[in-house]
Each structure stands twice: as structure tokens, then as C-alpha cells.
Protein backbone atom coordinates (compact mmCIF):
# COMPACT_ATOMS: atom_id res chain seq x y z
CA UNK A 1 -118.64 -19.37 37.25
CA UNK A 2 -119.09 -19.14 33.69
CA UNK A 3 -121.07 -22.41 33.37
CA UNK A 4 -123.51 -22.45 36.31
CA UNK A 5 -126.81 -22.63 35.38
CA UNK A 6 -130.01 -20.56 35.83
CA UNK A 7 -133.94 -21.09 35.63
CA UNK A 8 -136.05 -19.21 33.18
CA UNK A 9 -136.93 -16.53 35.71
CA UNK A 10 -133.30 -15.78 36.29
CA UNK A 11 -132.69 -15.32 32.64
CA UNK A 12 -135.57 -13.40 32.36
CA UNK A 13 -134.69 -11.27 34.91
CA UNK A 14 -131.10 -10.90 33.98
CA UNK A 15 -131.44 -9.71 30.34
CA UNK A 16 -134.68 -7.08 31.78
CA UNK A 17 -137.52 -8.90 29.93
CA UNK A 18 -140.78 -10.58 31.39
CA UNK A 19 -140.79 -14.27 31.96
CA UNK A 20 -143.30 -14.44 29.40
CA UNK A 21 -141.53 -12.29 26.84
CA UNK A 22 -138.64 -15.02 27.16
CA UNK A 23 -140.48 -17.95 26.85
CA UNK A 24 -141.81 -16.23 23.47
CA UNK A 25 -137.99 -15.59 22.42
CA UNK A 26 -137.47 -19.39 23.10
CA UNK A 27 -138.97 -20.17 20.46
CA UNK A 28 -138.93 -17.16 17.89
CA UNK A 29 -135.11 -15.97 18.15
CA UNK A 30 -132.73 -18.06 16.73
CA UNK A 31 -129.97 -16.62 19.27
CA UNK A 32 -131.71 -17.28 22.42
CA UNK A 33 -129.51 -19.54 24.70
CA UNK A 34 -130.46 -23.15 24.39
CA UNK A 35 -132.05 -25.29 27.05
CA UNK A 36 -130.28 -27.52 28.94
CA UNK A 37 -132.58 -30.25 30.07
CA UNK A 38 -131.85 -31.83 33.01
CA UNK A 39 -135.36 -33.48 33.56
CA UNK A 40 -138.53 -34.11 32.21
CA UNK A 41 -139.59 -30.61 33.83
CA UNK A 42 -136.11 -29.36 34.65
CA UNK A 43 -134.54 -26.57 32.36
CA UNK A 44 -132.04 -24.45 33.18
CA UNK A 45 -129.61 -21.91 31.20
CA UNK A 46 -125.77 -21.15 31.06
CA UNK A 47 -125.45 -18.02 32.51
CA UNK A 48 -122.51 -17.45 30.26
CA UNK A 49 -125.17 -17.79 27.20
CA UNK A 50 -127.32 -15.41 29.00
CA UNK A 51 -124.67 -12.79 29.35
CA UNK A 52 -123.56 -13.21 25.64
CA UNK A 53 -126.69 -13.39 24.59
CA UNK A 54 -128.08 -9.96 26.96
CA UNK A 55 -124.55 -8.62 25.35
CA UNK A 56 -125.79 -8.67 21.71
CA UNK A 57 -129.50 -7.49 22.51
CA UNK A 58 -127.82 -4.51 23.78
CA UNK A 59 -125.70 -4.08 21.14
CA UNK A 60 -128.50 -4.45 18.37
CA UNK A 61 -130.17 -1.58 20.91
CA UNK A 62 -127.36 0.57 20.67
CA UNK A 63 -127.27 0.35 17.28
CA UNK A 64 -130.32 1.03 16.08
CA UNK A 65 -130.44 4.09 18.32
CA UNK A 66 -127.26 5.41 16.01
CA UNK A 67 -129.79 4.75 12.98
């Protein structure tokens, strides 16, 4: 389903970075899927921002390898 929604390990784990390397994207890359909040220590992610945004990491990978 394109709107379930995933913890910060999942997302972590689905784009092939470290739990703490996300939490640092969080809050330094602009394109890094957005929180939803559902309490005051409940966050979870869209998966289908996760795979959109995994989708243009790769791409910027790809194409600074053709560089």
C-alpha cells in the first residue's frame, strides 16, 4: 500500500543507511520524507516517500558515477 507507514528503522533500513545516518538527514536534507506525527513519541514515514525519496538518492548516485 502506497501510504502505510514505517518507523525510522524501517526507513533506515530500506534506503541502506544507518539509523543514525537518517536521523542526521532529518534534519540536514531538505528532501528527506517528512514526519508524520502520530504522538508525542510516535513518528512514522510514508513508505511511498521513502521509495521516492531512496529513488532519487540513487539516481544522484548514478549520476555522479557518469561524472
Amino acid at each position: 500500500m502506497p501510504n502505510d507507514l514505517i518507523s525510522m528503522k524501517q526507513l533506515a533500513k530500506r534506503c541502506g543507511i544507518s539509523r543514525s545516518a537518517a536521523y542526521k538527514l532529518r534534519t540536514t536534507d531538505p528532501d528527506f520524507p517528512r514526519a508524520v506525527v502520530l504522538g508525542p513519541r510516535l513518528v512514522r514515514y510514508k513508505t511511498s516517500d521513502a521509495d521516492r525519496y531512496f529513488d532519487l538518492r540513487q539516481q544522484e548516485r548514478l549520476t555522479r558515477k557518469c561524472e
